[in-house]
PDB file of N, CA and C in Angstrom:
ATOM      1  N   UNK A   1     -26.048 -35.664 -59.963  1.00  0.00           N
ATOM      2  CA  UNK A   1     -27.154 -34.840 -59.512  1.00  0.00           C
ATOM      3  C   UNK A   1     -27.697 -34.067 -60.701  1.00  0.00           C
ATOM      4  N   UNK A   2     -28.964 -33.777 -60.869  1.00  0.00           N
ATOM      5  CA  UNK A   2     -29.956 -32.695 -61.938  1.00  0.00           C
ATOM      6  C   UNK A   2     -29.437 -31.892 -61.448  1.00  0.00           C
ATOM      7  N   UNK A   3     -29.310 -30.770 -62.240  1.00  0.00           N
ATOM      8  CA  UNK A   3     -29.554 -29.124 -62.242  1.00  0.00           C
ATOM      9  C   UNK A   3     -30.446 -28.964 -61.372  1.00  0.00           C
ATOM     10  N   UNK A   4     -31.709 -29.704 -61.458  1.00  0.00           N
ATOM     11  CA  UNK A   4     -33.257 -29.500 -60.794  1.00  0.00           C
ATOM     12  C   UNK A   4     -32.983 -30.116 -59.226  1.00  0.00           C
ATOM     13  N   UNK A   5     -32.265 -30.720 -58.884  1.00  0.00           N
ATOM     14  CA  UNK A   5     -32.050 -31.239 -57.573  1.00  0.00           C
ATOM     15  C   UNK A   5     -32.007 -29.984 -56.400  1.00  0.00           C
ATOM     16  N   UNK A   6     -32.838 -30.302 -55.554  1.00  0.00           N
ATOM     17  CA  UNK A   6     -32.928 -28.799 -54.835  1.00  0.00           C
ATOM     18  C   UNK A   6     -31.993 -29.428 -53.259  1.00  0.00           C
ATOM     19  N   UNK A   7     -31.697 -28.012 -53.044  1.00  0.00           N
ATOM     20  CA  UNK A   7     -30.454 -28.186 -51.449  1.00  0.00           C
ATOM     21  C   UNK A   7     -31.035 -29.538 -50.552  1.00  0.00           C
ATOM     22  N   UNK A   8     -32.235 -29.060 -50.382  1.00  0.00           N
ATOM     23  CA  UNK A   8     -33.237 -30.462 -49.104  1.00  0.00           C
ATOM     24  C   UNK A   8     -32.610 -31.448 -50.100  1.00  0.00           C
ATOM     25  N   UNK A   9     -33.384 -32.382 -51.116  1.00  0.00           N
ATOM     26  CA  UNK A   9     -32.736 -33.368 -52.035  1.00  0.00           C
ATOM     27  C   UNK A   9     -31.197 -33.390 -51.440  1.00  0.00           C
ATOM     28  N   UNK A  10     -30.173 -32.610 -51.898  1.00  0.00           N
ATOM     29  CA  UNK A  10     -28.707 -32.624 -51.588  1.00  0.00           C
ATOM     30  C   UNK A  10     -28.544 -33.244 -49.986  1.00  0.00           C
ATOM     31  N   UNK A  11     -29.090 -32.308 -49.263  1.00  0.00           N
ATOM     32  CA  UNK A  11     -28.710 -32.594 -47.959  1.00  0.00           C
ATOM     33  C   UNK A  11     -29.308 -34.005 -47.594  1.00  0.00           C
ATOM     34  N   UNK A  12     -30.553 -34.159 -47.907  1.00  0.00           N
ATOM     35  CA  UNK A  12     -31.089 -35.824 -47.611  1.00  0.00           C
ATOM     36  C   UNK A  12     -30.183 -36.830 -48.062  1.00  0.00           C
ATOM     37  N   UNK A  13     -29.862 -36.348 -49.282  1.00  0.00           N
ATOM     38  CA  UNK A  13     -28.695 -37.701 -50.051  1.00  0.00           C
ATOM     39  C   UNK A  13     -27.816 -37.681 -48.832  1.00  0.00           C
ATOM     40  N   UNK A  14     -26.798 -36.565 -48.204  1.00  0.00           N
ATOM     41  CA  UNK A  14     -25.067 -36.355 -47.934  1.00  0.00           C
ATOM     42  C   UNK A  14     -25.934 -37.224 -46.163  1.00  0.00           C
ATOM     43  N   UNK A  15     -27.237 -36.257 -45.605  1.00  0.00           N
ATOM     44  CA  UNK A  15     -27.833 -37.489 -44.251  1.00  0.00           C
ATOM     45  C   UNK A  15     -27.686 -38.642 -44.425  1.00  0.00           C
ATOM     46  N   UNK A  16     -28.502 -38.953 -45.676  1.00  0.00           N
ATOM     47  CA  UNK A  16     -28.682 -40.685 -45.778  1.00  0.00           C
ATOM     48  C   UNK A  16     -27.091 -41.594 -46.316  1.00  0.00           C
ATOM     49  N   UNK A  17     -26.738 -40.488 -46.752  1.00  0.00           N
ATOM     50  CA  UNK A  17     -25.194 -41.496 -46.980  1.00  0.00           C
ATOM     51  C   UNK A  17     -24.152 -41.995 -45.835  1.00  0.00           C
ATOM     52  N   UNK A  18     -24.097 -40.658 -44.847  1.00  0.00           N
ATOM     53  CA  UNK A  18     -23.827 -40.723 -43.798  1.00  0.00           C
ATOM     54  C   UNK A  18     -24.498 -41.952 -42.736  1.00  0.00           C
ATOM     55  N   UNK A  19     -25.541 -41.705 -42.382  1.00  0.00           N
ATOM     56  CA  UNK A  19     -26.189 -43.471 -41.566  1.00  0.00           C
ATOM     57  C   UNK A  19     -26.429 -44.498 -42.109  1.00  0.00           C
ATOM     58  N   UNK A  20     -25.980 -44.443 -43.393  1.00  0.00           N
ATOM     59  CA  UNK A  20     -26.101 -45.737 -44.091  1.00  0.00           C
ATOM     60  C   UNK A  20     -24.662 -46.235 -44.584  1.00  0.00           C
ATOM     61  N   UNK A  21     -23.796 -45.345 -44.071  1.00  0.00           N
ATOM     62  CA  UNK A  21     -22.472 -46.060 -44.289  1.00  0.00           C
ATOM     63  C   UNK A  21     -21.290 -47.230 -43.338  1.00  0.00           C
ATOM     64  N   UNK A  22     -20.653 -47.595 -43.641  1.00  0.00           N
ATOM     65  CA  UNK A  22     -20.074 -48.840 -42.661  1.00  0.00           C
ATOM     66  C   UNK A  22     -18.661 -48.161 -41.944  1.00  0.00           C
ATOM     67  N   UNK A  23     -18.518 -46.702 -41.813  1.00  0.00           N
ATOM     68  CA  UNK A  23     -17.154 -46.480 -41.204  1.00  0.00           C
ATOM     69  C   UNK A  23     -17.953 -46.243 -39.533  1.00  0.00           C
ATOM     70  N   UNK A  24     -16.701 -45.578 -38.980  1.00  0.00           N
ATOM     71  CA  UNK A  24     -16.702 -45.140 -37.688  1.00  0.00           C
ATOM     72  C   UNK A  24     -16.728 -43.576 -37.977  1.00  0.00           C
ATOM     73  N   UNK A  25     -17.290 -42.955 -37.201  1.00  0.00           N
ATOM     74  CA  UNK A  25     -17.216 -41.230 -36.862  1.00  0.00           C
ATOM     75  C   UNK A  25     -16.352 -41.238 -35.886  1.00  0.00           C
ATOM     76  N   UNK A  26     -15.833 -40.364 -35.570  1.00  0.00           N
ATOM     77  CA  UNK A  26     -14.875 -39.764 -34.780  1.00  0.00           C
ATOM     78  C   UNK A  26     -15.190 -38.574 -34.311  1.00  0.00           C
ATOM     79  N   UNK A  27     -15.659 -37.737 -33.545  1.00  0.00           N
ATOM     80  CA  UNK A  27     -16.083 -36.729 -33.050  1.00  0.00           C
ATOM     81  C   UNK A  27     -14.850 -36.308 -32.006  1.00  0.00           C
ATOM     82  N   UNK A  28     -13.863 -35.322 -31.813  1.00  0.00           N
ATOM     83  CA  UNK A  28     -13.269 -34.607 -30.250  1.00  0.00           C
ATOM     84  C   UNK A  28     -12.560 -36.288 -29.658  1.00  0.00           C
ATOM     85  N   UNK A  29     -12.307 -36.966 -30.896  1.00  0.00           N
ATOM     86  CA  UNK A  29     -11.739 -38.231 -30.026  1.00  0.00           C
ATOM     87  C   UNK A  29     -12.602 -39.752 -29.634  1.00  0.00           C
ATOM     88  N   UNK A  30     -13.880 -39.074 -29.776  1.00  0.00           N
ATOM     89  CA  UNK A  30     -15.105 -40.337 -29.616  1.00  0.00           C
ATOM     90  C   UNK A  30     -15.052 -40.727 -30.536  1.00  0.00           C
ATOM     91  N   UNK A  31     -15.609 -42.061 -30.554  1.00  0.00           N
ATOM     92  CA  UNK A  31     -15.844 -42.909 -31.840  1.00  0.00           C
ATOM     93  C   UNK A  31     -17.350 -42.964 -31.986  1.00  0.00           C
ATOM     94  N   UNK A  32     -18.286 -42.690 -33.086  1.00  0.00           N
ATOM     95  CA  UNK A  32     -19.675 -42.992 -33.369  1.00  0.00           C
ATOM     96  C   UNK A  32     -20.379 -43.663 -34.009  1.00  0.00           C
ATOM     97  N   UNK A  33     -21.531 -44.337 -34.079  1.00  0.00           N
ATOM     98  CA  UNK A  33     -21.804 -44.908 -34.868  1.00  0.00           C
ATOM     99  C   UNK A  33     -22.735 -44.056 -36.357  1.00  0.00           C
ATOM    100  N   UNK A  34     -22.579 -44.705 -37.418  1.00  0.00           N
ATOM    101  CA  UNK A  34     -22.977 -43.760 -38.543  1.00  0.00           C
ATOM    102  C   UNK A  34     -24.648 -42.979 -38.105  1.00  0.00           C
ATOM    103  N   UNK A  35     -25.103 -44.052 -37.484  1.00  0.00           N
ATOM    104  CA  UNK A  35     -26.766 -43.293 -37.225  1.00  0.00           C
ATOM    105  C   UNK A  35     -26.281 -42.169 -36.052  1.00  0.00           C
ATOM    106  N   UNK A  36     -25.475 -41.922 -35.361  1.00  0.00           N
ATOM    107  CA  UNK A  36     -24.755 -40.679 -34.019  1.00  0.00           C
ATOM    108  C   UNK A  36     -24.867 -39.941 -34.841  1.00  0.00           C
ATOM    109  N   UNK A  37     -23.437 -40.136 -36.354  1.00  0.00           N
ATOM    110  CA  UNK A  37     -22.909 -38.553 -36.751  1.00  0.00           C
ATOM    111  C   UNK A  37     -24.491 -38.609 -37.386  1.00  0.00           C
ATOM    112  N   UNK A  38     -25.153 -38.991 -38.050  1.00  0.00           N
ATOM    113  CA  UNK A  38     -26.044 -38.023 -38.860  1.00  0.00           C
ATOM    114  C   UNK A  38     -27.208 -37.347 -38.136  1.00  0.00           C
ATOM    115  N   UNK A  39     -27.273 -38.283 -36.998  1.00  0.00           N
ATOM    116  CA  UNK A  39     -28.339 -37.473 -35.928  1.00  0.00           C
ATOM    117  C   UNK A  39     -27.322 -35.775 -35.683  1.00  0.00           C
ATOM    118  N   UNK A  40     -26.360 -35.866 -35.521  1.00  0.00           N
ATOM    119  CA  UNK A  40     -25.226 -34.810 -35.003  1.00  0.00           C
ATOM    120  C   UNK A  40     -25.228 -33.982 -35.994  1.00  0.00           C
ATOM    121  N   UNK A  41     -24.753 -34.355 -36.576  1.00  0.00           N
ATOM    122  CA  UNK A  41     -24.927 -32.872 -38.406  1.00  0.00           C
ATOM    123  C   UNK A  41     -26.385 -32.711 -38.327  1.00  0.00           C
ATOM    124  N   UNK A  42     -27.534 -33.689 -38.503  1.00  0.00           N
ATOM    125  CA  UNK A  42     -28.712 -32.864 -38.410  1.00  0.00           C
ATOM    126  C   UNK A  42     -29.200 -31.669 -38.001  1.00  0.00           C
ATOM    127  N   UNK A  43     -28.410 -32.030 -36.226  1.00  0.00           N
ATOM    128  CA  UNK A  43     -28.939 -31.343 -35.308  1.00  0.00           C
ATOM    129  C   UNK A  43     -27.967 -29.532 -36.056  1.00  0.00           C
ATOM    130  N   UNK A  44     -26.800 -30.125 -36.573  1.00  0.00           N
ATOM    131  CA  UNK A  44     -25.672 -28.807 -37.028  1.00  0.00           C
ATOM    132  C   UNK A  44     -26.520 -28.043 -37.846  1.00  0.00           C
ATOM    133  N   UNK A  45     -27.017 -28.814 -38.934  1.00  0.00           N
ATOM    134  CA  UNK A  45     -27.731 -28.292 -39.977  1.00  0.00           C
ATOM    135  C   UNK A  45     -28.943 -27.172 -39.210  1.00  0.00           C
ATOM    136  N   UNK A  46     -29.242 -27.717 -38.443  1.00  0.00           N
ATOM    137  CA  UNK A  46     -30.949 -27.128 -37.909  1.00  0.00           C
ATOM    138  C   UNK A  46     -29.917 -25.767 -37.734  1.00  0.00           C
ATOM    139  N   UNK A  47     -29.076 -25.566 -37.044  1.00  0.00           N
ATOM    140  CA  UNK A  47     -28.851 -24.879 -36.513  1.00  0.00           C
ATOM    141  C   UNK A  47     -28.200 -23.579 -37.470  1.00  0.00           C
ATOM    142  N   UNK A  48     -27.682 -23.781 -38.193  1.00  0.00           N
ATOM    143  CA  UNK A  48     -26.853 -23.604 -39.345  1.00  0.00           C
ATOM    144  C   UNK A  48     -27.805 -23.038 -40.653  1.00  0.00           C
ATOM    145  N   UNK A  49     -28.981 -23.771 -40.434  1.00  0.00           N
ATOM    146  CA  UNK A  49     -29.923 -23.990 -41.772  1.00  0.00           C
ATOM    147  C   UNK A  49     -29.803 -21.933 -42.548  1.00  0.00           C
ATOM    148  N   UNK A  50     -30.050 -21.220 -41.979  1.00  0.00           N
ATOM    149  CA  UNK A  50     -29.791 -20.124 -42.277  1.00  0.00           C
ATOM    150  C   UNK A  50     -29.253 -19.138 -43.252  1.00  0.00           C
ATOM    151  N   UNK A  51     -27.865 -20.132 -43.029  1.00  0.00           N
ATOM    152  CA  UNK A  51     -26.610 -19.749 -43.646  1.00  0.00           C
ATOM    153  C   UNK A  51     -26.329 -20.377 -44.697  1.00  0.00           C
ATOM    154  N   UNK A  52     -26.839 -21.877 -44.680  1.00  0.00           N
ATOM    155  CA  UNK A  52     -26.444 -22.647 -45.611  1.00  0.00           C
ATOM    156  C   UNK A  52     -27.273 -22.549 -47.254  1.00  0.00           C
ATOM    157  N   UNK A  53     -27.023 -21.921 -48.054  1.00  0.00           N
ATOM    158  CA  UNK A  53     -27.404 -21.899 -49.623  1.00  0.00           C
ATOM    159  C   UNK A  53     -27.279 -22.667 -50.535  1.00  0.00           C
ATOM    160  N   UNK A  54     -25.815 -24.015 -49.558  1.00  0.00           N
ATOM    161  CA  UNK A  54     -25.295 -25.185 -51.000  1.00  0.00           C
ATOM    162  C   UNK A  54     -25.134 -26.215 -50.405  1.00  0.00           C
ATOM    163  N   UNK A  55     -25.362 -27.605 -50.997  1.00  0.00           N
ATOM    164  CA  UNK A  55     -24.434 -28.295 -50.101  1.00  0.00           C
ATOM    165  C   UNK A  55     -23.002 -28.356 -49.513  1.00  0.00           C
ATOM    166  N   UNK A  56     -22.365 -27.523 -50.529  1.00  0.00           N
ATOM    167  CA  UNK A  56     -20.911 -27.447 -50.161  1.00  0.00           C
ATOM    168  C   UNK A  56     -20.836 -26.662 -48.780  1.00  0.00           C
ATOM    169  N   UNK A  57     -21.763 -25.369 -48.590  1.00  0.00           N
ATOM    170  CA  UNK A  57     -22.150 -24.764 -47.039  1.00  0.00           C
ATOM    171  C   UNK A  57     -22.551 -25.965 -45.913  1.00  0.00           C
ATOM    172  N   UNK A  58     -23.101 -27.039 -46.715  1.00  0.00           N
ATOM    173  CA  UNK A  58     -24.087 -27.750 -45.502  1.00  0.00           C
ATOM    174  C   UNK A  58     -22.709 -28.737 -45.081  1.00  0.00           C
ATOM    175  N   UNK A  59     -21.789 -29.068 -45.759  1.00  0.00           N
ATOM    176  CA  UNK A  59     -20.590 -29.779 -45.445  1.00  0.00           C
ATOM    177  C   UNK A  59     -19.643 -29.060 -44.587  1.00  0.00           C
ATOM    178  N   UNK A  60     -19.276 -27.523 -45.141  1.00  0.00           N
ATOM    179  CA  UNK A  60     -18.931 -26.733 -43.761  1.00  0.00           C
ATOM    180  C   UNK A  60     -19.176 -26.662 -42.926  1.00  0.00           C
ATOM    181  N   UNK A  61     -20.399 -26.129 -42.926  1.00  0.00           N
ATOM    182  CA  UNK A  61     -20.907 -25.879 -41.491  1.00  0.00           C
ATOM    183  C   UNK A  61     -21.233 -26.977 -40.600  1.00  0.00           C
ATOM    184  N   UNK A  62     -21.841 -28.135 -41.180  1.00  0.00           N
ATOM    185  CA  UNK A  62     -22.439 -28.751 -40.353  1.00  0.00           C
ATOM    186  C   UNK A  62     -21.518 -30.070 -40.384  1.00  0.00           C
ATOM    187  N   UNK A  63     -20.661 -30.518 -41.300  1.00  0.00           N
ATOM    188  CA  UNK A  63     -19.803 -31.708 -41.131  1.00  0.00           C
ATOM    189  C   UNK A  63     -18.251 -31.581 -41.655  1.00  0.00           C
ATOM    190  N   UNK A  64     -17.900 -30.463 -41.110  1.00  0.00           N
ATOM    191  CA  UNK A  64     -16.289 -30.223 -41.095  1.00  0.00           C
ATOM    192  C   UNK A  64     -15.600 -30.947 -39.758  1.00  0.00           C
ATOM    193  N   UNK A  65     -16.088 -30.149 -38.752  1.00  0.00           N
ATOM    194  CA  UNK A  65     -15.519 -29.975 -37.488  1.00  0.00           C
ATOM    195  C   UNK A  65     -16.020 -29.683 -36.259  1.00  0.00           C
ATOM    196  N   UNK A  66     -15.527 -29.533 -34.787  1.00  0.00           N
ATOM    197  CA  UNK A  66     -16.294 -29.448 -33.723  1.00  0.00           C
ATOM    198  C   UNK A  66     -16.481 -27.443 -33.716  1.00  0.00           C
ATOM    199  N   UNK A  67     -17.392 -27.481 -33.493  1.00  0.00           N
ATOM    200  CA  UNK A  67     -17.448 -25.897 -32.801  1.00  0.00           C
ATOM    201  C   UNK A  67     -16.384 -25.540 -31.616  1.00  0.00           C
ATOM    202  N   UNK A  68     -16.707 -26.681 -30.592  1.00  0.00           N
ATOM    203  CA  UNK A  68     -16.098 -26.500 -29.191  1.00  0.00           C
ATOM    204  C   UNK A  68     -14.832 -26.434 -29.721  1.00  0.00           C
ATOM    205  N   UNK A  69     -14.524 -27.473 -29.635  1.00  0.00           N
ATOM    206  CA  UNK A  69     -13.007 -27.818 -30.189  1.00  0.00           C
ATOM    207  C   UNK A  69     -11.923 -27.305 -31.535  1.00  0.00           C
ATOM    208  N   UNK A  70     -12.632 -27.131 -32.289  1.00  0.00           N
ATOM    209  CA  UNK A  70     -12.327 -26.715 -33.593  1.00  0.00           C
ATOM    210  C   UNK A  70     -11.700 -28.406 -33.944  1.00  0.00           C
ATOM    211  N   UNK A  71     -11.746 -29.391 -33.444  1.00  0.00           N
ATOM    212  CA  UNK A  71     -10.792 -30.391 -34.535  1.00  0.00           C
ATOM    213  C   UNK A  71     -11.929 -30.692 -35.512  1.00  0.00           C
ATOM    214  N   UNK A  72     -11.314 -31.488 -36.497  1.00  0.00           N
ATOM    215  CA  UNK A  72     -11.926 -31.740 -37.656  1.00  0.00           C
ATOM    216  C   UNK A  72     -12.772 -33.259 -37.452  1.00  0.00           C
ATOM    217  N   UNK A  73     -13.614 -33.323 -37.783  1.00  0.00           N
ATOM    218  CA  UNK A  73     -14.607 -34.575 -37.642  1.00  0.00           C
ATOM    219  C   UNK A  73     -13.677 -35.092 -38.953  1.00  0.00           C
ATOM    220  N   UNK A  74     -13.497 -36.905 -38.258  1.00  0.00           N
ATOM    221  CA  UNK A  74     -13.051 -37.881 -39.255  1.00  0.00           C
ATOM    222  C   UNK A  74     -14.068 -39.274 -39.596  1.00  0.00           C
ATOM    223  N   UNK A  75     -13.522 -40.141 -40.784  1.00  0.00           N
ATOM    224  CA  UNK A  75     -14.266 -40.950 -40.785  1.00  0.00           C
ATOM    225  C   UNK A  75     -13.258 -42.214 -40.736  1.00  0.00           C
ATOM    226  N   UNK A  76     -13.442 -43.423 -40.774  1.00  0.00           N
ATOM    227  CA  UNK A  76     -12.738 -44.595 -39.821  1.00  0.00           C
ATOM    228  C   UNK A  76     -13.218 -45.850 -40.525  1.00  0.00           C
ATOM    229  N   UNK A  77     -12.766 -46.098 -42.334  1.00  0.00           N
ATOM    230  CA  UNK A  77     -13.750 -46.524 -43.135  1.00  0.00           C
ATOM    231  C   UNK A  77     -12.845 -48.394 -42.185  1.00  0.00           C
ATOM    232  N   UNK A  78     -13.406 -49.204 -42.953  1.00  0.00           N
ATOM    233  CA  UNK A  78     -13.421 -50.706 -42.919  1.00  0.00           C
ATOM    234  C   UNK A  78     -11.749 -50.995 -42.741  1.00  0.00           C
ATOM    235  N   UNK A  79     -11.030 -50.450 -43.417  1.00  0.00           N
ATOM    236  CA  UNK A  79      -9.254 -51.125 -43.654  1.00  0.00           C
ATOM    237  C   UNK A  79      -8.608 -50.383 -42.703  1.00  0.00           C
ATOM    238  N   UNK A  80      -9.500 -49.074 -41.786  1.00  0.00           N
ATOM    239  CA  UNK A  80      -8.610 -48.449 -40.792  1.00  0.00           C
ATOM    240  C   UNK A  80      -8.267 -47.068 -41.061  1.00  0.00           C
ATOM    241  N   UNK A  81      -7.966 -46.667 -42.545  1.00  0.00           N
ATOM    242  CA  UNK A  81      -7.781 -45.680 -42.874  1.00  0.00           C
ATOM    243  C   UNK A  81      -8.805 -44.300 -42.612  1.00  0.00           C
ATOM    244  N   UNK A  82      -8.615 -43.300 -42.091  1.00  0.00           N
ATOM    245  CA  UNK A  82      -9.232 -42.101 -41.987  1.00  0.00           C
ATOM    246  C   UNK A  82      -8.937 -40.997 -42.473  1.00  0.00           C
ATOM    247  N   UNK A  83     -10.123 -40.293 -42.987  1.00  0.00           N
ATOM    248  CA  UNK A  83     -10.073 -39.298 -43.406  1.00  0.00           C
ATOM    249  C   UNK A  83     -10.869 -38.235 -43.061  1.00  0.00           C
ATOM    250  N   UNK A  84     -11.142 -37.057 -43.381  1.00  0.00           N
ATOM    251  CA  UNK A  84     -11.672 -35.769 -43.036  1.00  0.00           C
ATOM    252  C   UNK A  84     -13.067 -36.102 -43.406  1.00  0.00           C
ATOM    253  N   UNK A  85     -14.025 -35.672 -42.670  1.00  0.00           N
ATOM    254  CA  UNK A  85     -15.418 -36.256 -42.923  1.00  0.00           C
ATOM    255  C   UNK A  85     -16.027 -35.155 -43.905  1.00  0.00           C
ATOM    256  N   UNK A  86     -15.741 -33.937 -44.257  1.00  0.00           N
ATOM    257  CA  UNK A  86     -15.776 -33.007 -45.244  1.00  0.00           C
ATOM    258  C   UNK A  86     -15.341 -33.291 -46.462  1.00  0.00           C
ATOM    259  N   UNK A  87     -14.028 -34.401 -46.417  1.00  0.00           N
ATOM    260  CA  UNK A  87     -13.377 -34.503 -47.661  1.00  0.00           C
ATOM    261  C   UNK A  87     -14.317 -35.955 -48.330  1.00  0.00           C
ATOM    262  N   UNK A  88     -14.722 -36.587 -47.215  1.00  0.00           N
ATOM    263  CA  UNK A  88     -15.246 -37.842 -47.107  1.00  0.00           C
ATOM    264  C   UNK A  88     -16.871 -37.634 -48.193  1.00  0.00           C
ATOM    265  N   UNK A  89     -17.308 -36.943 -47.465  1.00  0.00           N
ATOM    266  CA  UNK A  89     -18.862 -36.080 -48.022  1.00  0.00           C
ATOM    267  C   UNK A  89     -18.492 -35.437 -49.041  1.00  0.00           C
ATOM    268  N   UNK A  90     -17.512 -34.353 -49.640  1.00  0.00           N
ATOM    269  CA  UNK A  90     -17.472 -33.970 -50.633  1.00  0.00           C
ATOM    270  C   UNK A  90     -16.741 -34.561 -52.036  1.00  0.00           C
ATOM    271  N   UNK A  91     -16.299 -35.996 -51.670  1.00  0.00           N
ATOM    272  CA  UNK A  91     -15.932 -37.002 -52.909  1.00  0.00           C
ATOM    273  C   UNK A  91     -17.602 -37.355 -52.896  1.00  0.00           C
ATOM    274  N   UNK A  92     -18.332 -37.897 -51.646  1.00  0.00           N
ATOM    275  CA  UNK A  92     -19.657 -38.350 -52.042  1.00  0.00           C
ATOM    276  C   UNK A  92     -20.744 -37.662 -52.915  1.00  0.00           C
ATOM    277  N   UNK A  93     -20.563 -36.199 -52.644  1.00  0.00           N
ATOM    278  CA  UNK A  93     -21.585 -35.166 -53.512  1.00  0.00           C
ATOM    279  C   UNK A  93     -21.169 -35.352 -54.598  1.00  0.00           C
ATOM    280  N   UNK A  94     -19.402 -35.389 -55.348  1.00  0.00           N
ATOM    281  CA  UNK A  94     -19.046 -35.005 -56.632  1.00  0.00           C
ATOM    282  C   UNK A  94     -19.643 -36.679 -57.499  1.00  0.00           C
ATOM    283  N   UNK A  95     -19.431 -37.754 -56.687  1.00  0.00           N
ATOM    284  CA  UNK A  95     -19.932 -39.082 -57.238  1.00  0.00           C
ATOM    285  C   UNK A  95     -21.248 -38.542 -57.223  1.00  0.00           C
ATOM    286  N   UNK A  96     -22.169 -38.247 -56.480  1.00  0.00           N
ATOM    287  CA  UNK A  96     -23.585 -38.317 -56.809  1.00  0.00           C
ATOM    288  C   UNK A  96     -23.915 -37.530 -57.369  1.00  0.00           C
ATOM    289  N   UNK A  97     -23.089 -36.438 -58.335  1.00  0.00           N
ATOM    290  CA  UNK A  97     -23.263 -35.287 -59.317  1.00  0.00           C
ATOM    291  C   UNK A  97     -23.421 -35.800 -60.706  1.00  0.00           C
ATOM    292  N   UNK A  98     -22.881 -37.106 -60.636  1.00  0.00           N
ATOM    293  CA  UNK A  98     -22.148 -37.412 -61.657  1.00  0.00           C
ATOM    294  C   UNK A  98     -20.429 -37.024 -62.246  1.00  0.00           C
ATOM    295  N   UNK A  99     -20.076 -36.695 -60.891  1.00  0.00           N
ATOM    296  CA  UNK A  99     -18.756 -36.418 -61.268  1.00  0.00           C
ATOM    297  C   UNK A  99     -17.291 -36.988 -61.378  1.00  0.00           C
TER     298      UNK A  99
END
């Protein structure tokens, strides 16, 4: 990522990576498809938009975990393996940093 890359830029990349990827979402136990979760964080973000100053905020708030529930949103890549959809998104920001 530029220095010059502004939050919208950030957040469009971490949206578009999200529905354009080949795992499963996991929501409270549901399984989703990648175009669900990013419609779903969208809707987090709108809501959230406020608060959020970084992408690292827009990964908290809006793609950690359930509100209701508090569990943690996972992801459900191709070989089965899952992981934290926060941890998932924030290897994706540090690759698209150049990191």
């Amino acid at each position: 990522m530029h220095a010059a890359e502004s939050l919208e830029d950030s957040i469009k990349f971490l949206l578009d990576y999200v529905a354009q990827s080949d795992v499963i979402f996991i929501r409270n136990g549901q399984k989703h498809t990648p175009q669900e979760a990013a419609n779903h964080i969208k809707a987090k973000y709108e809501h959230f938009k406020s608060e959020i100053k970084t992408p690292e905020d827009f990964i908290r708030l809006s793609a950690s975990k359930s509100l209701l529930t508090d569990q943690a949103y996972l992801v459900r890549t191709p070989d089965g393996k899952e992981t934290q959809l926060s941890v998932w998104l924030t290897d994706a920001l540090k690759k698209h940093r150049g990191g």
